[in-house]
N, C-alpha and C. Protein backbone atom coordinates (compact mmCIF):
# COMPACT_ATOMS: atom_id res chain seq x y z
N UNK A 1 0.86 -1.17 0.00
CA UNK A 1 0.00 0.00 0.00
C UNK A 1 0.90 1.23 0.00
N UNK A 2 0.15 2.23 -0.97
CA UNK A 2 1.06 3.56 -0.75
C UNK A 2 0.94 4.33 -0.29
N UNK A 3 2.41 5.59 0.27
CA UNK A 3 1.44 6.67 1.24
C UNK A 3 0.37 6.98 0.70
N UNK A 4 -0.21 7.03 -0.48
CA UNK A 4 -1.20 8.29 -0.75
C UNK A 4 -2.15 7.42 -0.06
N UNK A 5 -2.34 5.93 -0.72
CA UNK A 5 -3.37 4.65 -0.72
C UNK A 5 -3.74 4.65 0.83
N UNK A 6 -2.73 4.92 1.44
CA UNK A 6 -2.69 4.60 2.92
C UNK A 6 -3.58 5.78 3.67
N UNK A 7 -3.12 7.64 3.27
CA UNK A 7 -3.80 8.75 3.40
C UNK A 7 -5.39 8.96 2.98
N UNK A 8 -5.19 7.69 1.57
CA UNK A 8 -7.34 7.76 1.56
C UNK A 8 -8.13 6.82 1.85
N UNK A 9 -7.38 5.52 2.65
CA UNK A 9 -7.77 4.74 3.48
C UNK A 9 -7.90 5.67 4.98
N UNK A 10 -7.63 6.70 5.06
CA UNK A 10 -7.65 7.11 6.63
C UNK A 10 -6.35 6.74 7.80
N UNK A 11 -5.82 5.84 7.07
CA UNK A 11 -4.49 5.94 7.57
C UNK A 11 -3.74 6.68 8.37
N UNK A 12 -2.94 6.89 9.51
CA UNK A 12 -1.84 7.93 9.21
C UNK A 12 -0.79 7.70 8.83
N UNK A 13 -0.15 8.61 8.63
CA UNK A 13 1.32 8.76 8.05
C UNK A 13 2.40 7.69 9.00
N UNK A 14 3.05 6.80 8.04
CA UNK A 14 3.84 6.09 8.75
C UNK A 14 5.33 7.52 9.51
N UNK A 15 5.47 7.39 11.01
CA UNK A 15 6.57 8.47 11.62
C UNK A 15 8.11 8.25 10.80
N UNK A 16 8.18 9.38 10.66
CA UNK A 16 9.42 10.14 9.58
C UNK A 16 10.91 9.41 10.79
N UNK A 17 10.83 9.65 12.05
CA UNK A 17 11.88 9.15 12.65
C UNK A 17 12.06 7.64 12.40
N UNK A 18 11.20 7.07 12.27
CA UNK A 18 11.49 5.66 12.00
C UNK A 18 12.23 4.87 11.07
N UNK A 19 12.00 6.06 10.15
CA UNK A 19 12.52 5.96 8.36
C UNK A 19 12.59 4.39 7.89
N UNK A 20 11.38 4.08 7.58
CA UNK A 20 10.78 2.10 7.18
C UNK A 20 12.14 2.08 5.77
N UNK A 21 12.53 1.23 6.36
CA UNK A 21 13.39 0.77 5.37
C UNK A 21 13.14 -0.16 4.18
N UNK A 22 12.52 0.18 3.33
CA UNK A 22 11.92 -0.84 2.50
C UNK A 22 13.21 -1.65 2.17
N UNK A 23 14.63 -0.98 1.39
CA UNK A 23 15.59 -1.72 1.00
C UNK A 23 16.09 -2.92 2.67
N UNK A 24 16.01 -2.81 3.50
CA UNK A 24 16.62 -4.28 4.26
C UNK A 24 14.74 -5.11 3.89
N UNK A 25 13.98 -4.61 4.25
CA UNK A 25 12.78 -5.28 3.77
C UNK A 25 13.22 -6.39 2.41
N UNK A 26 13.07 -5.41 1.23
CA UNK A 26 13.73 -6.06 -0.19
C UNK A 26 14.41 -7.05 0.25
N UNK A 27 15.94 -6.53 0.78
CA UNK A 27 17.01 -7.48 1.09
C UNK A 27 16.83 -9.16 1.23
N UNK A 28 15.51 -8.93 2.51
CA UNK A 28 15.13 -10.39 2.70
C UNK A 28 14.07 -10.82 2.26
N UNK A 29 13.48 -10.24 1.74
CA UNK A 29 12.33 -10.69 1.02
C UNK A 29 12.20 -10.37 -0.63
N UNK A 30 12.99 -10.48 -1.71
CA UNK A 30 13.23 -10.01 -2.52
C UNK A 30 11.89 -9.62 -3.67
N UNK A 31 11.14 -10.87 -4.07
CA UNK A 31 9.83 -10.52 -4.24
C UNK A 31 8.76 -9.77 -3.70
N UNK A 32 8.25 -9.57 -2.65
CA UNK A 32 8.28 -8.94 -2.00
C UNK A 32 7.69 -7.15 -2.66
N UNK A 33 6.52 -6.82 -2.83
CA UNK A 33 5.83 -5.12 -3.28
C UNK A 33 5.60 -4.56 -2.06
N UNK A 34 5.69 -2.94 -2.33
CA UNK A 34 4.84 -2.53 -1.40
C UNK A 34 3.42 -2.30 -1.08
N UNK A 35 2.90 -3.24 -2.33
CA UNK A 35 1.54 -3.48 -2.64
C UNK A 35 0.83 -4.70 -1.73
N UNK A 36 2.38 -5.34 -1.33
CA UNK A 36 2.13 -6.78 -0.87
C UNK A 36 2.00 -6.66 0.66
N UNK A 37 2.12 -5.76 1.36
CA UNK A 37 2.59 -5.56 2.29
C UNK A 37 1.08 -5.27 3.19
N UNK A 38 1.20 -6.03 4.09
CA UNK A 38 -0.85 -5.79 4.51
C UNK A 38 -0.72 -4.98 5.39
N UNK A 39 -2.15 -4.51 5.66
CA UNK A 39 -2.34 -3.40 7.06
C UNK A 39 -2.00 -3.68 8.58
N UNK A 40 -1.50 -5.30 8.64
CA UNK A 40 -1.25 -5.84 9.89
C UNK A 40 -0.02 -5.15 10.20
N UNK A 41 1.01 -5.47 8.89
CA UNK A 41 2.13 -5.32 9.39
C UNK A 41 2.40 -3.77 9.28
N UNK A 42 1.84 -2.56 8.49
CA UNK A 42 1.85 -1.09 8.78
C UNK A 42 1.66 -0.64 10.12
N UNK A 43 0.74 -1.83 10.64
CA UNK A 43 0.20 -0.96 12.22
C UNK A 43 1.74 -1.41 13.16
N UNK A 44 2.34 -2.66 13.00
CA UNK A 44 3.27 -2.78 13.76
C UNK A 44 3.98 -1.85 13.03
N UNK A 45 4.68 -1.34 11.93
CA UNK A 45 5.44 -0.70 12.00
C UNK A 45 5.44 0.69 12.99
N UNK A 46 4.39 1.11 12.65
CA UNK A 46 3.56 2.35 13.26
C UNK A 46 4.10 2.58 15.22
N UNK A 47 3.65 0.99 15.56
CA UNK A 47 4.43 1.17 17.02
C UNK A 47 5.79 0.81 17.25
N UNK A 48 6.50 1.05 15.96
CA UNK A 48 7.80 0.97 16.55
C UNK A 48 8.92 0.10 15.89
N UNK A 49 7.93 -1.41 15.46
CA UNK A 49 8.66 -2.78 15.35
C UNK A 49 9.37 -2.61 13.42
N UNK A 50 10.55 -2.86 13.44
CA UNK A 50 11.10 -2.76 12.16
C UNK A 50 10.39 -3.38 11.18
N UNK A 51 10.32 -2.92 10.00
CA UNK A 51 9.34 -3.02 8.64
C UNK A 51 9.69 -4.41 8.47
N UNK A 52 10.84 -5.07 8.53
CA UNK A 52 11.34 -6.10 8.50
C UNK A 52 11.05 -7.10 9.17
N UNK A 53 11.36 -7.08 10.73
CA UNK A 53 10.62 -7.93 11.66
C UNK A 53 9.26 -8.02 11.36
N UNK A 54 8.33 -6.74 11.42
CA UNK A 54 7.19 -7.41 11.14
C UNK A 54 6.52 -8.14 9.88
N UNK A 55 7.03 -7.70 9.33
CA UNK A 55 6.78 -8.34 7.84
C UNK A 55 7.25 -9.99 8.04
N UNK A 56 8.40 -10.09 8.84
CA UNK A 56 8.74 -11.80 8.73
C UNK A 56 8.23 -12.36 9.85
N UNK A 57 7.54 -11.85 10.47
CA UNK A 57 6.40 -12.26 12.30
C UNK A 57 5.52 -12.52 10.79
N UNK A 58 4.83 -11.63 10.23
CA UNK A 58 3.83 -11.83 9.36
C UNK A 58 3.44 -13.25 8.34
N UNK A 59 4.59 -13.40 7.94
CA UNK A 59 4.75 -13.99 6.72
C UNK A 59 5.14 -15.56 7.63
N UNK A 60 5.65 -15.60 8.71
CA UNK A 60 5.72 -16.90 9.16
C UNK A 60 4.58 -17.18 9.93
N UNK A 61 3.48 -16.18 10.26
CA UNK A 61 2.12 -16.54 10.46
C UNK A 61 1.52 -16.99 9.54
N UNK A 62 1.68 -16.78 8.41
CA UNK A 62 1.21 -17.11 7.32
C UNK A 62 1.14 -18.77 6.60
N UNK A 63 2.63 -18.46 6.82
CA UNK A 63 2.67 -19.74 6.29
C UNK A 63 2.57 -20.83 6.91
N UNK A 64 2.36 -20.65 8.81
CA UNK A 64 1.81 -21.74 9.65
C UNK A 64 0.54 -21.79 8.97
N UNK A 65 -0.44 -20.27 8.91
CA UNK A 65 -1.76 -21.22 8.58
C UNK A 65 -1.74 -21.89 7.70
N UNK A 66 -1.15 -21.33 6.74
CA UNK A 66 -1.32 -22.42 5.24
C UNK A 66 -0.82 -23.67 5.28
N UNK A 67 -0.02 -24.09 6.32
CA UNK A 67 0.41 -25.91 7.12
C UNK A 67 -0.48 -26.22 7.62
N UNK A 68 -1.60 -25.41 8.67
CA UNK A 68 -2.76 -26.00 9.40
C UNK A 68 -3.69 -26.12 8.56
N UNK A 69 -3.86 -25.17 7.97
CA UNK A 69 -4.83 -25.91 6.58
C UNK A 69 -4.91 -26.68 5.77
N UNK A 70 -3.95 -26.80 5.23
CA UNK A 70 -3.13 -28.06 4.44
C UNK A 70 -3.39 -29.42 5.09
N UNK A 71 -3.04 -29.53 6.34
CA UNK A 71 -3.35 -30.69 7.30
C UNK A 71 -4.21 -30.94 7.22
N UNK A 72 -5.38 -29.88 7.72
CA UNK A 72 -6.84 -29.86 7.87
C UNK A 72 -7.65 -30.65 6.80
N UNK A 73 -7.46 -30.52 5.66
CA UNK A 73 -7.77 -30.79 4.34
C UNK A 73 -7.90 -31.95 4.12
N UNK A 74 -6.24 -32.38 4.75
CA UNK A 74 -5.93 -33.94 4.38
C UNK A 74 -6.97 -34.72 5.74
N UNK A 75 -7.09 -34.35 6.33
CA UNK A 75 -7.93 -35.21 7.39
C UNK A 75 -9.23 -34.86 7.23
N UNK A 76 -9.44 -34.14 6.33
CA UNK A 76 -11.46 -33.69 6.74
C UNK A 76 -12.16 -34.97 6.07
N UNK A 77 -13.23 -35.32 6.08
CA UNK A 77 -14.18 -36.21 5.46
C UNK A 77 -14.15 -35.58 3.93
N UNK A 78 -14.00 -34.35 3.64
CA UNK A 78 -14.52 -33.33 2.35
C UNK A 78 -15.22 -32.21 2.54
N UNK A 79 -15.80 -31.78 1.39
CA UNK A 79 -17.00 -30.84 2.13
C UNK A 79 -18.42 -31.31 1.75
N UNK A 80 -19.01 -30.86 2.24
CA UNK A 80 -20.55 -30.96 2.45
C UNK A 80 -21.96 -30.33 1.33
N UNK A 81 -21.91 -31.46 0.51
CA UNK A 81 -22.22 -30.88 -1.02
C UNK A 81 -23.92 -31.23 -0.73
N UNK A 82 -24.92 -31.08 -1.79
CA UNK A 82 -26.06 -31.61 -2.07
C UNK A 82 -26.10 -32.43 -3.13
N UNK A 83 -24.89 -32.69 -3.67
CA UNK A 83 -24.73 -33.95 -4.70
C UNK A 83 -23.23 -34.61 -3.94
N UNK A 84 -22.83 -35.93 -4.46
CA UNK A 84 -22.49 -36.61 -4.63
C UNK A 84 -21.06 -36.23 -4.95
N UNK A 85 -19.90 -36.47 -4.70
CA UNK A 85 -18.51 -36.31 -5.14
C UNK A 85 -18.81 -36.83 -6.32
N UNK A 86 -18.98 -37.97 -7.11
CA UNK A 86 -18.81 -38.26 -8.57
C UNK A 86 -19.53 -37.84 -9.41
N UNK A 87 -20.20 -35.92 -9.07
CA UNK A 87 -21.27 -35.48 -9.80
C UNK A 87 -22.79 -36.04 -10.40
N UNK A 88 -22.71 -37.02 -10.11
CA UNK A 88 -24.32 -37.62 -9.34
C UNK A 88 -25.16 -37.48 -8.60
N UNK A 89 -26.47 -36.93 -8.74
CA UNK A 89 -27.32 -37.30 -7.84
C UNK A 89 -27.67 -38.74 -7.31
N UNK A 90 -28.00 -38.86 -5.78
CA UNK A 90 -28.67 -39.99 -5.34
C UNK A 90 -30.00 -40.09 -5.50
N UNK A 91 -31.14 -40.74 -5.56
CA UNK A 91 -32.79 -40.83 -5.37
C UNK A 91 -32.87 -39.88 -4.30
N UNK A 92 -32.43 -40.23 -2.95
CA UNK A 92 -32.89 -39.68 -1.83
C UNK A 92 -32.40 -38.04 -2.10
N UNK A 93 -31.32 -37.59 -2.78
CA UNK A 93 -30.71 -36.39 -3.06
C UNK A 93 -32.12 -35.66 -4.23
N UNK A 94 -32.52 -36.10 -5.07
CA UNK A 94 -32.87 -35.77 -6.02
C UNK A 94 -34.71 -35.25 -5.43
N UNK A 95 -34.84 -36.34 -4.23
CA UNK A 95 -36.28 -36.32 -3.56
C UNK A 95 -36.29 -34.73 -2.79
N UNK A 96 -35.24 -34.57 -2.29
CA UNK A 96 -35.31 -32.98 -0.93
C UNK A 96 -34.81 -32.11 -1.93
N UNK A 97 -34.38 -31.79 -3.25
CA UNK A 97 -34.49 -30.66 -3.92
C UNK A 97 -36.00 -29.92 -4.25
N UNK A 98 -35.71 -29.03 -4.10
CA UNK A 98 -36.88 -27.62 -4.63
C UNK A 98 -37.15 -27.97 -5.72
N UNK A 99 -38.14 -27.35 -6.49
CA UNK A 99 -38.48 -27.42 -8.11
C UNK A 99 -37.91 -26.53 -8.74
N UNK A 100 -37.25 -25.62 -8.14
CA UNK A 100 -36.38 -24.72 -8.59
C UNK A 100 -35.10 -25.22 -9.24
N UNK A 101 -34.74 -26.03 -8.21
CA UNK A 101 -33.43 -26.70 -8.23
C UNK A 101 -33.26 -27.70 -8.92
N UNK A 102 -34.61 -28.66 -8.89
CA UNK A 102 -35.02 -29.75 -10.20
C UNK A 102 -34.61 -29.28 -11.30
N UNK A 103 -35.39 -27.83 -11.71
CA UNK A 103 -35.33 -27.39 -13.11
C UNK A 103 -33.37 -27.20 -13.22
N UNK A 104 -32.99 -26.37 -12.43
CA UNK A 104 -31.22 -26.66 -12.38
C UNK A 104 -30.40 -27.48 -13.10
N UNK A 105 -31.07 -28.20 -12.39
CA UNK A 105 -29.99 -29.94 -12.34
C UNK A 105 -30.73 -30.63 -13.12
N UNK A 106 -31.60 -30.72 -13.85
CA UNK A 106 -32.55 -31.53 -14.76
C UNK A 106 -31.46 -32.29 -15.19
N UNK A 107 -30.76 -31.75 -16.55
CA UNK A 107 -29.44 -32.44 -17.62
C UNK A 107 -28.90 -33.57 -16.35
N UNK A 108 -28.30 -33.21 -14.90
CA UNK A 108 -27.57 -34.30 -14.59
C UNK A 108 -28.57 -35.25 -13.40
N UNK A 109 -29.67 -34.85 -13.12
CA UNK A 109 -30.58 -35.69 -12.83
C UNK A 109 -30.71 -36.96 -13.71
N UNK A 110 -30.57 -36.45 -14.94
CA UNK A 110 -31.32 -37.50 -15.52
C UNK A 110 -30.13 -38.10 -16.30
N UNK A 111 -28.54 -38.18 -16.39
CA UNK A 111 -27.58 -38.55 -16.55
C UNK A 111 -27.33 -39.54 -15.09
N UNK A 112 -28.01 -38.68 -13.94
CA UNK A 112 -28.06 -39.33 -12.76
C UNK A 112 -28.80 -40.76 -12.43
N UNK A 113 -30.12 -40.63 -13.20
CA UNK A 113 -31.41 -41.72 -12.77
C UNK A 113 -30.32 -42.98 -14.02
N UNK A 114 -29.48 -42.99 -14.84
CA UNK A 114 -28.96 -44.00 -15.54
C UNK A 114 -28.04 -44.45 -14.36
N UNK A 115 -27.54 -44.35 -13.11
CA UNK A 115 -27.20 -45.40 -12.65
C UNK A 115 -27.70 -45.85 -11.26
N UNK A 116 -29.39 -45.10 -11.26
CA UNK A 116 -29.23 -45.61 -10.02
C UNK A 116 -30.26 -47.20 -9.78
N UNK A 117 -30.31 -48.18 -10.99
CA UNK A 117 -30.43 -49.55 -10.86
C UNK A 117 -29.84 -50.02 -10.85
């Protein structure tokens, strides 16, 4: 985000004594925009904590969740559809739809009713 982006978000001005070093930022994070850079880690800069530190507090929060999720994924049952993982309806699936939803799904209803003898 940029100062201006930051000034018409309501923002304030990141403090001039602090002088955010984007280049050690760069340094370790080479990819790395100032586009990329979220409002979490502006507010820590704001109290104090180097553009750097927080950005890598940030980014290794990050990428724990994206391990706990990842995990998560691999252990869930799936998710929780009104059809069938192999894009099939069941009878009993096809019985608790709306007529709304009939009209929907008509084409694979009835791609559906071919296997359910």
């Amino acid at each position: 985000m940029t100062e201006t982006q930051r000034k018409e978000d309501g923002q304030t001005e990141l403090p001039a004594e602090k002088n955010v070093s984007m280049e050690a930022l760069l340094a370790l994070f080479p990819s790395v925009t100032e586009q990329d850079i979220p409002t979490e880690v502006w507010e820590s800069v704001r109290e104090g904590v180097p553009i750097e530190a927080a950005y890598a507090l940030y980014d290794k929060k990050r990428i724990l969740r994206e391990e706990i999720n990842r995990k998560n994924a691999q252990r869930s049952a799936g998710a929780v559809s009104k059809h069938s993982d192999n894009g099939f309806f069941s009878p009993a699936e096809v019985r608790q739809m709306s007529p709304s939803e009939v009209r929907r799904h008509y084409a694979w209803i009835k791609e559906s009713m071919k296997r359910w003898n």
